[in-house]
PDB file of N, CA and C in Angstrom:
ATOM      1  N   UNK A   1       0.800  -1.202   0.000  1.00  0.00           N
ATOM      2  CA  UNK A   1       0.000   0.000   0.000  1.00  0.00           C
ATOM      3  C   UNK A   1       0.849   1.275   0.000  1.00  0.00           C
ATOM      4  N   UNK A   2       1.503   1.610   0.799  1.00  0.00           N
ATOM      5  CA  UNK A   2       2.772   2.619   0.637  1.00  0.00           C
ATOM      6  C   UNK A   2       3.337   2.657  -0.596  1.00  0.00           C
ATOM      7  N   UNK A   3       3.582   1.773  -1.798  1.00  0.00           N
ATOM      8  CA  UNK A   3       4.292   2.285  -2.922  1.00  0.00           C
ATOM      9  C   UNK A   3       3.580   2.384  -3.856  1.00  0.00           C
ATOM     10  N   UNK A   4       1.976   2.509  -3.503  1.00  0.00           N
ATOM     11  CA  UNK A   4       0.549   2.731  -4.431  1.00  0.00           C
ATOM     12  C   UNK A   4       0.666   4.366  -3.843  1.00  0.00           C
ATOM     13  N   UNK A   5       0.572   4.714  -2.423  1.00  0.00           N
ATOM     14  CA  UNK A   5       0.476   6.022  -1.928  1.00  0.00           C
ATOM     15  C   UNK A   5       1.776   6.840  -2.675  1.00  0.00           C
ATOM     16  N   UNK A   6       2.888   6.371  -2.580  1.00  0.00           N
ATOM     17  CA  UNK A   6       4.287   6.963  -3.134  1.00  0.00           C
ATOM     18  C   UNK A   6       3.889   7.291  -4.882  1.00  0.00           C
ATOM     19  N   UNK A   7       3.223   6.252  -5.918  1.00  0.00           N
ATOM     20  CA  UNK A   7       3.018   6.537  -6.891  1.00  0.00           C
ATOM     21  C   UNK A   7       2.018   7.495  -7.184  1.00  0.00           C
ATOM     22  N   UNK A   8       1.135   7.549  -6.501  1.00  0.00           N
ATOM     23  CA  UNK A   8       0.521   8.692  -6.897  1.00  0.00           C
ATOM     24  C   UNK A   8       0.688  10.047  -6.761  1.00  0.00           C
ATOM     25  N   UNK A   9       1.358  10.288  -5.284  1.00  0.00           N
ATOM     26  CA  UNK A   9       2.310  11.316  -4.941  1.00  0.00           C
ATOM     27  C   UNK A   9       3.211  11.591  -6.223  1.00  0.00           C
ATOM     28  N   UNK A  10       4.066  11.340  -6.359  1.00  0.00           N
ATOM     29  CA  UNK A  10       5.034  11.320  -7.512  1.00  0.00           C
ATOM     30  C   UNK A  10       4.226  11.798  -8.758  1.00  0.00           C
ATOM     31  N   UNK A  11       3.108  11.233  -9.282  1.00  0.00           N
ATOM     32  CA  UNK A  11       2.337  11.378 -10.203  1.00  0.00           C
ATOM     33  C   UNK A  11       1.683  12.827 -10.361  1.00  0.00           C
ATOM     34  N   UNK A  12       0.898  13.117  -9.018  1.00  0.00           N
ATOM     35  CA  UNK A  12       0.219  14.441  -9.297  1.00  0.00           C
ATOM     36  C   UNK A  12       1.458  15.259  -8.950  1.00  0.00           C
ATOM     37  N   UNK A  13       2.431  15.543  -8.203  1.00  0.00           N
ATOM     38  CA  UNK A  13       3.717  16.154  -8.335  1.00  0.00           C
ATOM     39  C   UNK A  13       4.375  16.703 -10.124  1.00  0.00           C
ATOM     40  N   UNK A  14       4.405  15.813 -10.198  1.00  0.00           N
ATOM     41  CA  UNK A  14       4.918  15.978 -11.623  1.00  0.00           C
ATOM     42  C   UNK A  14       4.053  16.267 -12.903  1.00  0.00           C
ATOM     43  N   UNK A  15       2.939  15.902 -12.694  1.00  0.00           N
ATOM     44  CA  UNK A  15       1.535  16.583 -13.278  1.00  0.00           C
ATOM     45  C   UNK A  15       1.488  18.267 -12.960  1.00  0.00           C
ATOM     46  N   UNK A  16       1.483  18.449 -11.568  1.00  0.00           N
ATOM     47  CA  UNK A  16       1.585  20.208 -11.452  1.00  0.00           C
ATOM     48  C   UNK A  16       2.724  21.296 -11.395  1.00  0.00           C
ATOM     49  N   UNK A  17       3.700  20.044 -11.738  1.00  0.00           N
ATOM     50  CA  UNK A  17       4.434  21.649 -11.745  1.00  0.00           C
ATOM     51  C   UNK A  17       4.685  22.132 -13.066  1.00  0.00           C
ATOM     52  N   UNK A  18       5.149  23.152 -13.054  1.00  0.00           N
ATOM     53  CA  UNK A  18       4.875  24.003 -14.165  1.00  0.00           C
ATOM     54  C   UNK A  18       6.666  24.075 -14.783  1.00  0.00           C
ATOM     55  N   UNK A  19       6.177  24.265 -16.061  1.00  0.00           N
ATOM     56  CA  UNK A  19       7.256  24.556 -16.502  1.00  0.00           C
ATOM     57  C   UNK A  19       7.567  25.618 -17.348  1.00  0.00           C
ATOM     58  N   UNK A  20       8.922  26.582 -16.974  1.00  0.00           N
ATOM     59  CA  UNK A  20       8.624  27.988 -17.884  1.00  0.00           C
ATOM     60  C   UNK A  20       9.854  27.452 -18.817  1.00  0.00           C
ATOM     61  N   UNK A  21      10.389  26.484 -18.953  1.00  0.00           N
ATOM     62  CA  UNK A  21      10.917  26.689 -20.105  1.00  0.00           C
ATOM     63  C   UNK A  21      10.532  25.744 -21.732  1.00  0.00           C
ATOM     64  N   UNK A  22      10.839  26.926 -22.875  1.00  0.00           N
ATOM     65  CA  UNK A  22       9.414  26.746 -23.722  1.00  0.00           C
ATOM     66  C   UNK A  22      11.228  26.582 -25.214  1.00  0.00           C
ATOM     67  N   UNK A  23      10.765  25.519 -25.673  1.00  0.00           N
ATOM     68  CA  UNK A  23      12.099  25.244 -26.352  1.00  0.00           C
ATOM     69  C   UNK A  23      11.961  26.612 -27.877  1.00  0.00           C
ATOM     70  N   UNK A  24      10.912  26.735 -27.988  1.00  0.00           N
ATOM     71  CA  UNK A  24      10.836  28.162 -28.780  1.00  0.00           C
ATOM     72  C   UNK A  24      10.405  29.352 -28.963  1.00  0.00           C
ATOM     73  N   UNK A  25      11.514  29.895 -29.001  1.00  0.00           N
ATOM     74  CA  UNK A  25      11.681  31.712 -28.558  1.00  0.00           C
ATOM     75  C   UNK A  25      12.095  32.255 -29.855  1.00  0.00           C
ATOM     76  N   UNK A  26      11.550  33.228 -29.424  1.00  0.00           N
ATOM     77  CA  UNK A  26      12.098  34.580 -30.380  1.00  0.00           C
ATOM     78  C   UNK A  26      12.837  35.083 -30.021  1.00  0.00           C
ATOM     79  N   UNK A  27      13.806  35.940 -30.904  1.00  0.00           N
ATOM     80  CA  UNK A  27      14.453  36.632 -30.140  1.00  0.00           C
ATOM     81  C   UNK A  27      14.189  37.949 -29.547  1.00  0.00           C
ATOM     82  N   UNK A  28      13.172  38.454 -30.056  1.00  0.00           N
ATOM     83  CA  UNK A  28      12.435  39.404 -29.250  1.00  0.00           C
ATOM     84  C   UNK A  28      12.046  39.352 -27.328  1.00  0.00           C
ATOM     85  N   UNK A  29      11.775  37.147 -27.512  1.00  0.00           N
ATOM     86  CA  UNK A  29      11.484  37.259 -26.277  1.00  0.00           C
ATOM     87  C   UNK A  29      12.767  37.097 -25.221  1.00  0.00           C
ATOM     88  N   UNK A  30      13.984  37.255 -25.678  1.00  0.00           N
ATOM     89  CA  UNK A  30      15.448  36.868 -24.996  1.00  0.00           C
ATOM     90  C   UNK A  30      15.525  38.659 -23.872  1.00  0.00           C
ATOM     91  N   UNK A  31      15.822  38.375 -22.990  1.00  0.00           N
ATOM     92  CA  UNK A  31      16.046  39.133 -22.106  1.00  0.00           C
ATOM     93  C   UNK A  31      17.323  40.113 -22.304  1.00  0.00           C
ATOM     94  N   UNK A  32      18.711  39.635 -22.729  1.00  0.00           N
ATOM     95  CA  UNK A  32      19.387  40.785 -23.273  1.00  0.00           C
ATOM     96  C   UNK A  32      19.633  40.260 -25.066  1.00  0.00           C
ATOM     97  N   UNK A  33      18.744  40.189 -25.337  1.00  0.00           N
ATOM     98  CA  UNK A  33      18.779  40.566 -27.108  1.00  0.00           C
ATOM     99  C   UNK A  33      18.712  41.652 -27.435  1.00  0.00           C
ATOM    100  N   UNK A  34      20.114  41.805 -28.100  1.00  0.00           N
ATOM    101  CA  UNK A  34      20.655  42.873 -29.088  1.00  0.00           C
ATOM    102  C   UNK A  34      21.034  42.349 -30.398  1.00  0.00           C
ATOM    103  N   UNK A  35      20.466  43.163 -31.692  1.00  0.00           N
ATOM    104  CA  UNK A  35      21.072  42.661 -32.467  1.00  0.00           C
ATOM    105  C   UNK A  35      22.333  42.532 -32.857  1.00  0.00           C
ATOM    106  N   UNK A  36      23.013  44.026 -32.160  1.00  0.00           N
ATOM    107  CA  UNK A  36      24.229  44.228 -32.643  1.00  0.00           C
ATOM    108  C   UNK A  36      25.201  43.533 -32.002  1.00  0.00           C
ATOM    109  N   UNK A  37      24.665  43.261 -30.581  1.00  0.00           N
ATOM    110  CA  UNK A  37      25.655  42.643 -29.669  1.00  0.00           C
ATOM    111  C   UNK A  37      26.526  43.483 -29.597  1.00  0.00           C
ATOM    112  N   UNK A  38      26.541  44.609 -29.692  1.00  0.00           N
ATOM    113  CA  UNK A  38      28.133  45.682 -29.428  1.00  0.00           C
ATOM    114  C   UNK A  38      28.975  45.654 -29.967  1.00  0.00           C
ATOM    115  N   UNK A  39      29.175  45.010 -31.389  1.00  0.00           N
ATOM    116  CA  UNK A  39      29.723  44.992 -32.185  1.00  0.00           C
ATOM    117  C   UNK A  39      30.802  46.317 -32.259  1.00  0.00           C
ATOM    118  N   UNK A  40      31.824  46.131 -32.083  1.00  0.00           N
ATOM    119  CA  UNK A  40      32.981  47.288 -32.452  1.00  0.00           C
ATOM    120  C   UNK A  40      32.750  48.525 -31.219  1.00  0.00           C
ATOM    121  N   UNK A  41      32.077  48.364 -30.119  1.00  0.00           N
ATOM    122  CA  UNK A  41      31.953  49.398 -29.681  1.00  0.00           C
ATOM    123  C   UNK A  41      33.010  49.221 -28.388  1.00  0.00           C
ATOM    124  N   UNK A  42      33.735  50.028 -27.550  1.00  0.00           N
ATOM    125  CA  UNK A  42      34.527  49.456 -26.605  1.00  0.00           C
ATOM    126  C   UNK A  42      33.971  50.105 -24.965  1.00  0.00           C
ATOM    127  N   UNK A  43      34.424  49.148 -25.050  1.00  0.00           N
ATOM    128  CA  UNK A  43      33.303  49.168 -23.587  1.00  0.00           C
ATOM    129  C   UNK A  43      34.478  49.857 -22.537  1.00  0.00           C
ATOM    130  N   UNK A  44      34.748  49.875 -22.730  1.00  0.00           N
ATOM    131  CA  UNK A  44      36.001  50.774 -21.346  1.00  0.00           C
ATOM    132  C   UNK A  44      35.876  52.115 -21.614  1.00  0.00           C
ATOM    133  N   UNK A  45      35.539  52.970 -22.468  1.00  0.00           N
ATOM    134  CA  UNK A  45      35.493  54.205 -22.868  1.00  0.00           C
ATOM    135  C   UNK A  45      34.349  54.860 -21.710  1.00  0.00           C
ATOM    136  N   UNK A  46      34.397  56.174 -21.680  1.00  0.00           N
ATOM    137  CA  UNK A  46      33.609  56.804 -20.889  1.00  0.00           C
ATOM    138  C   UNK A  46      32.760  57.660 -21.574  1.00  0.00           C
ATOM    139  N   UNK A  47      33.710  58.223 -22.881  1.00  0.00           N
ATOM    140  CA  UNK A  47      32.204  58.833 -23.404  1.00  0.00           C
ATOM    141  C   UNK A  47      32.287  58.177 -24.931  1.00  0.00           C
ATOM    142  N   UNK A  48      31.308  58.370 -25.294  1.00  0.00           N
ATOM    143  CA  UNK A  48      31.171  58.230 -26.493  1.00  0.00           C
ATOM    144  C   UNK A  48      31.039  59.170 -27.953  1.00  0.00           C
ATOM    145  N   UNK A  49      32.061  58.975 -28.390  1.00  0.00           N
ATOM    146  CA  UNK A  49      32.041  59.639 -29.871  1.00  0.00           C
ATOM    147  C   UNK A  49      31.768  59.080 -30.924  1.00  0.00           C
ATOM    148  N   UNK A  50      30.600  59.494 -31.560  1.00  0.00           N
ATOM    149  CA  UNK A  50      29.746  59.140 -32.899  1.00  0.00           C
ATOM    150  C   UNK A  50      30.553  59.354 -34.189  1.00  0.00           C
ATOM    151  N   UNK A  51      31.046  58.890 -35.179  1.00  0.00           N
ATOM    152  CA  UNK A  51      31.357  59.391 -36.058  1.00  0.00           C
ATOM    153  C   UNK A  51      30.663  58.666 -37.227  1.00  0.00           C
ATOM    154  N   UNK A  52      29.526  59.493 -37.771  1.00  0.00           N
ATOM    155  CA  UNK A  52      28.782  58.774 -38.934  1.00  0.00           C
ATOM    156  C   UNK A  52      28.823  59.768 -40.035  1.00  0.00           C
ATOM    157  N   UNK A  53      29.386  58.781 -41.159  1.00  0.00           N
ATOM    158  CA  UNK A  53      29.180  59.375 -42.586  1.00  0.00           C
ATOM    159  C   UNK A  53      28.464  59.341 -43.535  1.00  0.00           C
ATOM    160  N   UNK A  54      27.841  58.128 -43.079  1.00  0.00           N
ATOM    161  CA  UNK A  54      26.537  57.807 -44.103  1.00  0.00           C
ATOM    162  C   UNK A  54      25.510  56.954 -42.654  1.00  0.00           C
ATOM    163  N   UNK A  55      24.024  57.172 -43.337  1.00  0.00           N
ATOM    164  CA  UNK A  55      22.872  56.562 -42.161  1.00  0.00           C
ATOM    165  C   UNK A  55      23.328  54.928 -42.106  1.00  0.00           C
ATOM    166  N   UNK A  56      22.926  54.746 -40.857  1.00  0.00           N
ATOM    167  CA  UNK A  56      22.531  53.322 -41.081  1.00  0.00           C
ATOM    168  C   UNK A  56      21.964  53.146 -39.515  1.00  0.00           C
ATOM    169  N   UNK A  57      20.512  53.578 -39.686  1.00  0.00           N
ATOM    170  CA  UNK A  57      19.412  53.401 -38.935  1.00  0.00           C
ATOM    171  C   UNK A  57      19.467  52.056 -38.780  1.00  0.00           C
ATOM    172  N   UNK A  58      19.118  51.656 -37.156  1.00  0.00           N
ATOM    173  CA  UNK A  58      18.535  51.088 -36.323  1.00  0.00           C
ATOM    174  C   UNK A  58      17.803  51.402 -35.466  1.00  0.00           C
ATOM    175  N   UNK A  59      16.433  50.252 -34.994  1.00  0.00           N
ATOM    176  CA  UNK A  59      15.838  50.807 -33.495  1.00  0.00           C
ATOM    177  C   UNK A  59      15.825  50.510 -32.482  1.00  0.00           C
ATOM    178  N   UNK A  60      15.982  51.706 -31.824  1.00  0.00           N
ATOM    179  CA  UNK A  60      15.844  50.942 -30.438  1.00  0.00           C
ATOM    180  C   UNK A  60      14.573  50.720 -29.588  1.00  0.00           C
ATOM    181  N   UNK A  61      15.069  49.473 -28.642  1.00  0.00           N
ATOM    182  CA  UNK A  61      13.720  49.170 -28.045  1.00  0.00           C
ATOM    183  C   UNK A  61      13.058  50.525 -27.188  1.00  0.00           C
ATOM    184  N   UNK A  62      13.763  51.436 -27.436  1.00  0.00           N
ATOM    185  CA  UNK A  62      12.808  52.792 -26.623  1.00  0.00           C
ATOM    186  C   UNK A  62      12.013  53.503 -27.696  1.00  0.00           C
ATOM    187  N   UNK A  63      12.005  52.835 -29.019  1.00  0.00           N
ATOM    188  CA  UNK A  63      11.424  53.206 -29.798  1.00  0.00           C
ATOM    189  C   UNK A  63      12.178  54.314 -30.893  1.00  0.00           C
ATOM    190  N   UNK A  64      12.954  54.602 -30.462  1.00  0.00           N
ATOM    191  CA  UNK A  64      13.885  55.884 -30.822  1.00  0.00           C
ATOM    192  C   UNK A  64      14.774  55.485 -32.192  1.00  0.00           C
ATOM    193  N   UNK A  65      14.625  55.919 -33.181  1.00  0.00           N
ATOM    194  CA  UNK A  65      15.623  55.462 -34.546  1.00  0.00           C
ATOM    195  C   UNK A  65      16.997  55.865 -33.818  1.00  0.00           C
ATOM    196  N   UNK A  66      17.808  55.010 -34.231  1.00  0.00           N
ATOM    197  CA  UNK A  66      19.571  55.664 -33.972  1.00  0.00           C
ATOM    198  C   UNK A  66      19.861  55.676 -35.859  1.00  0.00           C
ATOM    199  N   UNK A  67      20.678  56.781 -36.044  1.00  0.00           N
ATOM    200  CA  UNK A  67      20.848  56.854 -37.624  1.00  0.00           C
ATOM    201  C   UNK A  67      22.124  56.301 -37.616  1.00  0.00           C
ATOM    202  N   UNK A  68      23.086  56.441 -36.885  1.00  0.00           N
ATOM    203  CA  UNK A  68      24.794  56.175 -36.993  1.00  0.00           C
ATOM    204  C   UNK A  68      24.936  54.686 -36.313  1.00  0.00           C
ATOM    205  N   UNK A  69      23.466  54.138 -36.562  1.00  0.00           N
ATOM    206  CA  UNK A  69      23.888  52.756 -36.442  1.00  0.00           C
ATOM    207  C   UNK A  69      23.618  51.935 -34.702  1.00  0.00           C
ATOM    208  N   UNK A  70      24.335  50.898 -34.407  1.00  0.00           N
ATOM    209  CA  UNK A  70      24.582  50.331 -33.606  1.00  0.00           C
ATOM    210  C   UNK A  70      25.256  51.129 -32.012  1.00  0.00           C
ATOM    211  N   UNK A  71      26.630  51.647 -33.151  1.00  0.00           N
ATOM    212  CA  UNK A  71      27.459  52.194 -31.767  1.00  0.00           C
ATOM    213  C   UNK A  71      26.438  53.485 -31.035  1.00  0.00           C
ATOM    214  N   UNK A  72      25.875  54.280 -31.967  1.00  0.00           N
ATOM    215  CA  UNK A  72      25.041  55.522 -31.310  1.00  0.00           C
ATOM    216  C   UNK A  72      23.949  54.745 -30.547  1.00  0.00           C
ATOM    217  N   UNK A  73      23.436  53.765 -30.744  1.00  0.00           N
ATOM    218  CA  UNK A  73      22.204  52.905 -30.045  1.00  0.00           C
ATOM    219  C   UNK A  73      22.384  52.878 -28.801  1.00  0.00           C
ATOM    220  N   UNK A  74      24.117  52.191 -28.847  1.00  0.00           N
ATOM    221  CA  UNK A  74      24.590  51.547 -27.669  1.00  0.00           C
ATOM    222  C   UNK A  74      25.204  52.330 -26.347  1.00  0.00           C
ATOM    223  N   UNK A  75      25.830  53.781 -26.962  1.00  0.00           N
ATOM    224  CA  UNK A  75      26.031  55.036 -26.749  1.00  0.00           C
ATOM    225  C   UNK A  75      24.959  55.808 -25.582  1.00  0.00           C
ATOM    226  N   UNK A  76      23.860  55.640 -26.625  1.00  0.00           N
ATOM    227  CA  UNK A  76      22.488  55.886 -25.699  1.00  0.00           C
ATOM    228  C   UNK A  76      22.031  55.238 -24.486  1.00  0.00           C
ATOM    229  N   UNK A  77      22.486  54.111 -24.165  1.00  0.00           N
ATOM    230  CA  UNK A  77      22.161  53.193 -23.274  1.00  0.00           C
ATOM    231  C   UNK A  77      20.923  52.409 -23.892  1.00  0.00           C
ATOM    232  N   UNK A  78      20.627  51.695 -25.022  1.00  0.00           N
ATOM    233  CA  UNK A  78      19.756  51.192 -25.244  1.00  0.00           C
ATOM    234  C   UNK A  78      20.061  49.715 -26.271  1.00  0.00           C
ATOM    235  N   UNK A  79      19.253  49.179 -26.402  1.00  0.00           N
ATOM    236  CA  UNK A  79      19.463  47.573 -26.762  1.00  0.00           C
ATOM    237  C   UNK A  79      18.772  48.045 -28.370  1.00  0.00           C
ATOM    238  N   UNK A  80      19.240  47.189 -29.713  1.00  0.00           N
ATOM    239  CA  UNK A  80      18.828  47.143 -30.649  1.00  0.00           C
ATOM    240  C   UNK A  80      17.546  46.243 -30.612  1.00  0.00           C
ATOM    241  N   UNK A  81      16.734  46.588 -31.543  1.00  0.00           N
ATOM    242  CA  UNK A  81      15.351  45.855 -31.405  1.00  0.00           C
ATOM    243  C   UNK A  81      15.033  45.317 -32.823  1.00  0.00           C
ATOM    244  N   UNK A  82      15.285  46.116 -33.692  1.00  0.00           N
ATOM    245  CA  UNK A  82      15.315  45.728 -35.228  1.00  0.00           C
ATOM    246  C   UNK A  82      16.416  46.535 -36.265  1.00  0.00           C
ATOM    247  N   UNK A  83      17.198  46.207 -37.414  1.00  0.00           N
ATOM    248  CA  UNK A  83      17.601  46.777 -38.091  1.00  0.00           C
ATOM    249  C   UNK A  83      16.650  47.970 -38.722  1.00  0.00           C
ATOM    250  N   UNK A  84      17.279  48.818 -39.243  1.00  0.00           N
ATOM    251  CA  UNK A  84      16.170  49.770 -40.137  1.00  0.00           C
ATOM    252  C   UNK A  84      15.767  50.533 -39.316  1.00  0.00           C
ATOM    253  N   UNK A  85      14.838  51.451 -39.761  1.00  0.00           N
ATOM    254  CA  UNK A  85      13.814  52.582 -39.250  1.00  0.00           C
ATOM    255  C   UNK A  85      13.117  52.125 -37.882  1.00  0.00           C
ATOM    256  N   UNK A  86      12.495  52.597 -36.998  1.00  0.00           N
ATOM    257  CA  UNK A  86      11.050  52.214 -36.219  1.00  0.00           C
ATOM    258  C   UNK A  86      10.243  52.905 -36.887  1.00  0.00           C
ATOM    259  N   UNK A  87       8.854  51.662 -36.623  1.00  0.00           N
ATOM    260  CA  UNK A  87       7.701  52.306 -37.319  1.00  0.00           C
ATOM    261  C   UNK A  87       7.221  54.075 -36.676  1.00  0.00           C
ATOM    262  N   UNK A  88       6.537  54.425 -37.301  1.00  0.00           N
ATOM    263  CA  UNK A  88       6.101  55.923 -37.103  1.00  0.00           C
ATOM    264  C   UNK A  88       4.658  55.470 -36.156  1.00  0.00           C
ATOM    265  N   UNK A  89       5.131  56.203 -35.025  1.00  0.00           N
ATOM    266  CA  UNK A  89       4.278  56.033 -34.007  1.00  0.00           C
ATOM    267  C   UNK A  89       4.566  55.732 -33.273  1.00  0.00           C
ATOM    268  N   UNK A  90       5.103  54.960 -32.938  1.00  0.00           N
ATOM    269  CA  UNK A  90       5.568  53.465 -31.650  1.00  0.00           C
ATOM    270  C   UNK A  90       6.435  54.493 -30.638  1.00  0.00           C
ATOM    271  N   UNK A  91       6.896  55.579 -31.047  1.00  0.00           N
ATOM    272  CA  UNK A  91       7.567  56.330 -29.682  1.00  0.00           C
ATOM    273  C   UNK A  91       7.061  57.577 -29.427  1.00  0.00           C
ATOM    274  N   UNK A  92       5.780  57.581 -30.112  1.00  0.00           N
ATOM    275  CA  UNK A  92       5.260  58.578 -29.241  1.00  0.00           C
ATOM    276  C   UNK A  92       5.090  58.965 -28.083  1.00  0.00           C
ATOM    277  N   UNK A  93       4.834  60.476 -27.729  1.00  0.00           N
ATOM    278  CA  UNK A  93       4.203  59.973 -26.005  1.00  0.00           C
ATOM    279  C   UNK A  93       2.344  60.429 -25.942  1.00  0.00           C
ATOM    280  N   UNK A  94       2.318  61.000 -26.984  1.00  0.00           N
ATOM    281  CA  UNK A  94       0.884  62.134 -26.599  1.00  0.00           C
ATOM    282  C   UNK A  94      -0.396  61.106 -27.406  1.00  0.00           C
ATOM    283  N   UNK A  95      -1.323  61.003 -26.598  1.00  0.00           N
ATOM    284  CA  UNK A  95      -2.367  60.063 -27.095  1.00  0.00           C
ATOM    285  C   UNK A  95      -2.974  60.515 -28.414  1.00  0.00           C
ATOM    286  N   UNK A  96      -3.489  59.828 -28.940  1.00  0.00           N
ATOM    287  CA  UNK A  96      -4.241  60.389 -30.562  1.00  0.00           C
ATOM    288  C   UNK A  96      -5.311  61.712 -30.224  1.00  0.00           C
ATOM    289  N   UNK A  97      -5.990  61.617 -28.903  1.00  0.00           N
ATOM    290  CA  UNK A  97      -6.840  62.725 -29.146  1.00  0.00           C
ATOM    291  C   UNK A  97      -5.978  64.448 -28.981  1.00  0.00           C
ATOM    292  N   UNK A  98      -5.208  63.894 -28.444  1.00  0.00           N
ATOM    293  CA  UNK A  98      -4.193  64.955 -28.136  1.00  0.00           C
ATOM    294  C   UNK A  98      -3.503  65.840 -29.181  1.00  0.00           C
ATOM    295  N   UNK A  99      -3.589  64.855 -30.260  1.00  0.00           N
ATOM    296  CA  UNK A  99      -2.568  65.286 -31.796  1.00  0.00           C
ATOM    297  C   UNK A  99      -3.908  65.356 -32.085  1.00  0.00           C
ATOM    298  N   UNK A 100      -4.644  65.312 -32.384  1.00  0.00           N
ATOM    299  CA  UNK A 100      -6.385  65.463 -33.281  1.00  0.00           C
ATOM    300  C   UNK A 100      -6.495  67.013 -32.740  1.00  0.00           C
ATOM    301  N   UNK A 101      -6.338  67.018 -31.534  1.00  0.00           N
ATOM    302  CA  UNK A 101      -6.727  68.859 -30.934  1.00  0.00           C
ATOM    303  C   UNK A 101      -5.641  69.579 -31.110  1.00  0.00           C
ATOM    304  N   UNK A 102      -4.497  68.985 -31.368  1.00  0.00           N
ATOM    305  CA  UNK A 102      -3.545  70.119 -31.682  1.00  0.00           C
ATOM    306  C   UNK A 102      -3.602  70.247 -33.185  1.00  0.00           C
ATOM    307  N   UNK A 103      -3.753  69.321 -34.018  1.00  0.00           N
ATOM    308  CA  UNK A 103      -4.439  69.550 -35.318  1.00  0.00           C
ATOM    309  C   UNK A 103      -5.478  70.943 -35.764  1.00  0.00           C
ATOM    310  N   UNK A 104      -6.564  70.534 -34.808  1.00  0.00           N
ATOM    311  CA  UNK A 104      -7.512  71.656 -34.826  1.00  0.00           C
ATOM    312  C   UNK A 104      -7.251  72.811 -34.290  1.00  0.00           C
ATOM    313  N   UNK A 105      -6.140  72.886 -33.087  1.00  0.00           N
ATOM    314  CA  UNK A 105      -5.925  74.389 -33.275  1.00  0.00           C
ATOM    315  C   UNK A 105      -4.784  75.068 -34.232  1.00  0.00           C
ATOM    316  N   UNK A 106      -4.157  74.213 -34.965  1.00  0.00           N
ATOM    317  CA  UNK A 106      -3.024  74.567 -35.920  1.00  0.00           C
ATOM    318  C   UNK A 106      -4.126  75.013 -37.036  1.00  0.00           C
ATOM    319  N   UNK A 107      -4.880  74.224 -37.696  1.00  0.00           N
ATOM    320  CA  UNK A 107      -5.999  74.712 -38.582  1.00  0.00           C
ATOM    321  C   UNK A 107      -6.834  76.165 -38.519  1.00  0.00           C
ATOM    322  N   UNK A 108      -7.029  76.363 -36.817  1.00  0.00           N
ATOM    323  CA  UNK A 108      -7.825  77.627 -37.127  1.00  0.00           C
ATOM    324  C   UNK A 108      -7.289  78.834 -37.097  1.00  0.00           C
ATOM    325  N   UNK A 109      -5.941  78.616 -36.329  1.00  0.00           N
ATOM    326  CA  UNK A 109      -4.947  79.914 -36.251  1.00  0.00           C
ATOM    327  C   UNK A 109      -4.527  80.167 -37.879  1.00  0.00           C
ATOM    328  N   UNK A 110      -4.947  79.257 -38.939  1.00  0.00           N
ATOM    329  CA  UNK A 110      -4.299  78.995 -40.397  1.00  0.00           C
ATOM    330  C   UNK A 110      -5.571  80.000 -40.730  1.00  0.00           C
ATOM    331  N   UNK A 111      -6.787  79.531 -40.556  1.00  0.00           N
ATOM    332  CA  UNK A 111      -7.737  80.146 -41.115  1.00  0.00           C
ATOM    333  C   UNK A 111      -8.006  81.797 -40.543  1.00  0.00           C
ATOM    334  N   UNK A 112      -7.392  81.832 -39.155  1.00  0.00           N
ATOM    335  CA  UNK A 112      -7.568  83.468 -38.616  1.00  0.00           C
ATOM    336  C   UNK A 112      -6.717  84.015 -39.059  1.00  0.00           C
ATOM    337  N   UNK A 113      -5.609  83.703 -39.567  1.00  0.00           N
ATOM    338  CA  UNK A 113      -4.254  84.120 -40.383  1.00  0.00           C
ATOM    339  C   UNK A 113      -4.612  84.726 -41.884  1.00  0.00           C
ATOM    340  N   UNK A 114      -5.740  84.171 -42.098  1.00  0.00           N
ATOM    341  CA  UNK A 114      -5.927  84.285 -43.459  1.00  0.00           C
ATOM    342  C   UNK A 114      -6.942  85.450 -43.770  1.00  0.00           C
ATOM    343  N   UNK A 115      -8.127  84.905 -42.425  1.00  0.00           N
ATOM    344  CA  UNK A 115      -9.386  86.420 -42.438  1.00  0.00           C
ATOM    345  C   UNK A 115      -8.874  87.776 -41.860  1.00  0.00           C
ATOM    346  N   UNK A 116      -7.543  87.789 -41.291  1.00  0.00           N
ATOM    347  CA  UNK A 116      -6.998  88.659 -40.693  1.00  0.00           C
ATOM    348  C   UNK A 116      -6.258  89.622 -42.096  1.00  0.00           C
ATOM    349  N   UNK A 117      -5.593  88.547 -42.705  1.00  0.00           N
ATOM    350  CA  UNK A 117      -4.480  88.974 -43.620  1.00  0.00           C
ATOM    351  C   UNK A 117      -5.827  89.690 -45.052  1.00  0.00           C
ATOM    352  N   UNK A 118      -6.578  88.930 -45.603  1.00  0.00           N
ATOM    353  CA  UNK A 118      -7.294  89.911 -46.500  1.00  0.00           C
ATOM    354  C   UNK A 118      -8.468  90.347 -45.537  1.00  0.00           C
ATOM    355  N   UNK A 119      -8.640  90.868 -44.520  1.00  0.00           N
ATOM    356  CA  UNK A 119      -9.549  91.952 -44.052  1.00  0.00           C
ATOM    357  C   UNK A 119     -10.414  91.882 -43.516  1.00  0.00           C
ATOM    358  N   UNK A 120     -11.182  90.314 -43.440  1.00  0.00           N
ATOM    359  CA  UNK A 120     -12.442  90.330 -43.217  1.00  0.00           C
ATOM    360  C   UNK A 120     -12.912  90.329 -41.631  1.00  0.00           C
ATOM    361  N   UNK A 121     -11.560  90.230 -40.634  1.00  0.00           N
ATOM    362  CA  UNK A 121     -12.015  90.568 -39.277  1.00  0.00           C
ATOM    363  C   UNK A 121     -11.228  91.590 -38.895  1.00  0.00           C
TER     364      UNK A 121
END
């Protein structure tokens, strides 16, 4: 009777525990994923000097394009997230209704600019 009690023990044991590791990841989901990995940048330096002659945008995960690449990314204190541009939007801070009303008052100061300028107020 004891190694009927022991098997089932063992059984629902190993039935509940959980497991967080998941054999496929992205690398998005890696905790220090960089693309660049720091490529050429030296890490003993204290400050950093940019020297870019031509773009070569990357983004960073703060949303922020770096144009001079990797080393300016890394410069910044920030991790690469994708080669290329970031999409337009993604680092905003001001909610959509916010840009919709600053829209509308850029528009009417355009239009009082205009009834002002030929006469009519």
């Amino acid at each position: 009777m004891p190694q009927f009690q022991f098997l089932i023990i063992i059984t629902l044991l190993i039935s509940t525990v959980r497991s967080d590791h998941n054999p496929i990841k992205l690398p998005s989901d890696q905790q220090n994923s960089d693309l660049c990995n720091n490529i050429g940048v030296d890490e003993t330096r204290n400050s950093c000097p940019v020297k870019c002659f031509r773009p070569d945008p990357v983004c960073g995960v703060d949303g922020v394009t770096y144009w001079c690449g990797c080393a300016d990314a890394h410069c910044s204190g920030t991790r690469v997230q994708k080669m290329g541009f970031c999409e337009v939007g993604n680092g905003g801070s001001g909610p959509v209704s916010g840009q919709a009303f600053l829209l509308v008052h850029i528009i009417w100061l355009i239009l009082l600019g205009i009834f002002v300028l030929f006469g009519f107020l």
